[in-house]
Protein backbone atom coordinates (compact mmCIF):
# COMPACT_ATOMS: atom_id res chain seq x y z
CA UNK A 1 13.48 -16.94 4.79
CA UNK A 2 10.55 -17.57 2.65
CA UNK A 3 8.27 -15.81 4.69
CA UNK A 4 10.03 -12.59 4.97
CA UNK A 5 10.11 -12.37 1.02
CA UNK A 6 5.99 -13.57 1.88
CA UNK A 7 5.91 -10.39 3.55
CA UNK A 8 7.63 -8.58 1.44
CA UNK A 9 5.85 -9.44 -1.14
CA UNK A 10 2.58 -8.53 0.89
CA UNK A 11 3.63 -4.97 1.78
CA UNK A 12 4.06 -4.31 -2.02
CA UNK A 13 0.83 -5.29 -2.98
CA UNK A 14 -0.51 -3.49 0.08
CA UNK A 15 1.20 -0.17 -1.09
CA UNK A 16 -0.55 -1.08 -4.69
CA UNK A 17 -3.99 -1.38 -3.38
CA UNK A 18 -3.33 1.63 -1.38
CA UNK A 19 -2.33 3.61 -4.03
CA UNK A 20 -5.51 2.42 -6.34
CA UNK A 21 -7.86 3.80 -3.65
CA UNK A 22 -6.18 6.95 -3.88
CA UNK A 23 -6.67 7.26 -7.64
CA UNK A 24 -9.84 6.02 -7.66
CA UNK A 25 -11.12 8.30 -4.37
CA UNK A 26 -9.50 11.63 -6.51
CA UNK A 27 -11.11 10.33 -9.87
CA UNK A 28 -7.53 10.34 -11.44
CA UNK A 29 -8.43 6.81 -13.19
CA UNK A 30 -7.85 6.32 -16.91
CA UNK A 31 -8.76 3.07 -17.47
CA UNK A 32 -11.44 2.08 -14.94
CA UNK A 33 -12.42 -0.97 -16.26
CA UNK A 34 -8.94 -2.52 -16.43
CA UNK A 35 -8.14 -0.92 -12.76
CA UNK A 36 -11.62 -2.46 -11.64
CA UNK A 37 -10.80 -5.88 -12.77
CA UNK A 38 -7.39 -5.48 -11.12
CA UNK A 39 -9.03 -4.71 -7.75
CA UNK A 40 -11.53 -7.64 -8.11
CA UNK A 41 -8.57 -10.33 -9.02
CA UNK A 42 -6.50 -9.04 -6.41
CA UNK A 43 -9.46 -9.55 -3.64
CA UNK A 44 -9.95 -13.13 -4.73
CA UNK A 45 -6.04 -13.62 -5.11
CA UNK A 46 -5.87 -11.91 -1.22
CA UNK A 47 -8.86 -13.79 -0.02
CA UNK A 48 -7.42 -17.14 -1.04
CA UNK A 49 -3.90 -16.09 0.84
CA UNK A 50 -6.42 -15.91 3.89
CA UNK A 51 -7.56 -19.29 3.10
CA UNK A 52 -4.50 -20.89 2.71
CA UNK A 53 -2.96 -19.26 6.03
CA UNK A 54 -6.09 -20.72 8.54
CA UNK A 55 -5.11 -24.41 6.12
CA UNK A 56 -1.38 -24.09 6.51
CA UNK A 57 -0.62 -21.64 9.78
CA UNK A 58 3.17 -21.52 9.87
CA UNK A 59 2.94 -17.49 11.11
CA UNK A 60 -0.37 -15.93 12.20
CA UNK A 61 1.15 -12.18 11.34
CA UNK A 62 1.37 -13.46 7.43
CA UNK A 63 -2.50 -14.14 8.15
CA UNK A 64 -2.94 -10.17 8.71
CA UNK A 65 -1.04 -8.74 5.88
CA UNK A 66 -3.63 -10.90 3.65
CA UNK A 67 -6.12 -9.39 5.69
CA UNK A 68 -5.23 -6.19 5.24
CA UNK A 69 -4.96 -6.96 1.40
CA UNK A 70 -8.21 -8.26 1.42
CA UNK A 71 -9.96 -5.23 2.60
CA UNK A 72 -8.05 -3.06 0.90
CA UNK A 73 -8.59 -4.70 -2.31
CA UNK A 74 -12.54 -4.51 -1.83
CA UNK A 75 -12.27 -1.60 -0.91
CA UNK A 76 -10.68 -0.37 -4.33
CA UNK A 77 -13.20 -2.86 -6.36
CA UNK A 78 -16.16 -0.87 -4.40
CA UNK A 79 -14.81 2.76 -5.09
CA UNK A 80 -14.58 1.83 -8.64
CA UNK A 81 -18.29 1.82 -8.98
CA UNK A 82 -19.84 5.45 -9.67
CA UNK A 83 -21.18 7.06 -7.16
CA UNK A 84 -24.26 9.28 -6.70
CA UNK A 85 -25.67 11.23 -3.88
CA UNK A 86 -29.44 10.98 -3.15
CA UNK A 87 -30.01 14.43 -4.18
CA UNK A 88 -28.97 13.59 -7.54
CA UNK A 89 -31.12 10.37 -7.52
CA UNK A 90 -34.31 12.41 -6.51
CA UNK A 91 -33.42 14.75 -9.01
CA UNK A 92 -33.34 12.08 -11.84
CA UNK A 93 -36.77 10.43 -10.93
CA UNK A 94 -38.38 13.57 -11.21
């Protein structure tokens, strides 16, 4: 029973990350700071559920929902930085 509320659990914080990707891809971020540090804590909070699965391996599929997290979380963390083309970089320097 435990892990099914695991997973549950999981597949909210999945549906989280995937909706800060969305409102960080359509710039529809208030706070990007505070959102930012979100993303970062939950990478390192997902990364350490990887971890603790290859210690402890009761169920290999709880392993890929932490996975998933995990990417998804950088993910979010690394659209959260600004983002500029190379034309507008060439542009600058000159």
């Amino acid at each position: 029973m435990e892990t099914v509320f695991e997973c549950l659990m999981l597949s909210a914080f999945i549906i989280a990350m995937c909706v800060l990707i969305y409102r960080f891809a359509k710039n529809k971020s208030t706070n990007i700071k505070a959102e930012r540090t979100v993303a970062w804590t939950m990478a390192v909070g997902f990364a350490t559920g990887v971890v603790k699965e290859l210690i402890f391996p009761p169920v290999r599929w709880v392993l890929m929902l932490y996975a998933i997290g995990t990417i998804l979380a950088y993910t979010a963390a690394a659209f959260s930085y600004p983002y500029h083309s190379v034309a507008e970089n060439n542009e600058e320097e000159t």
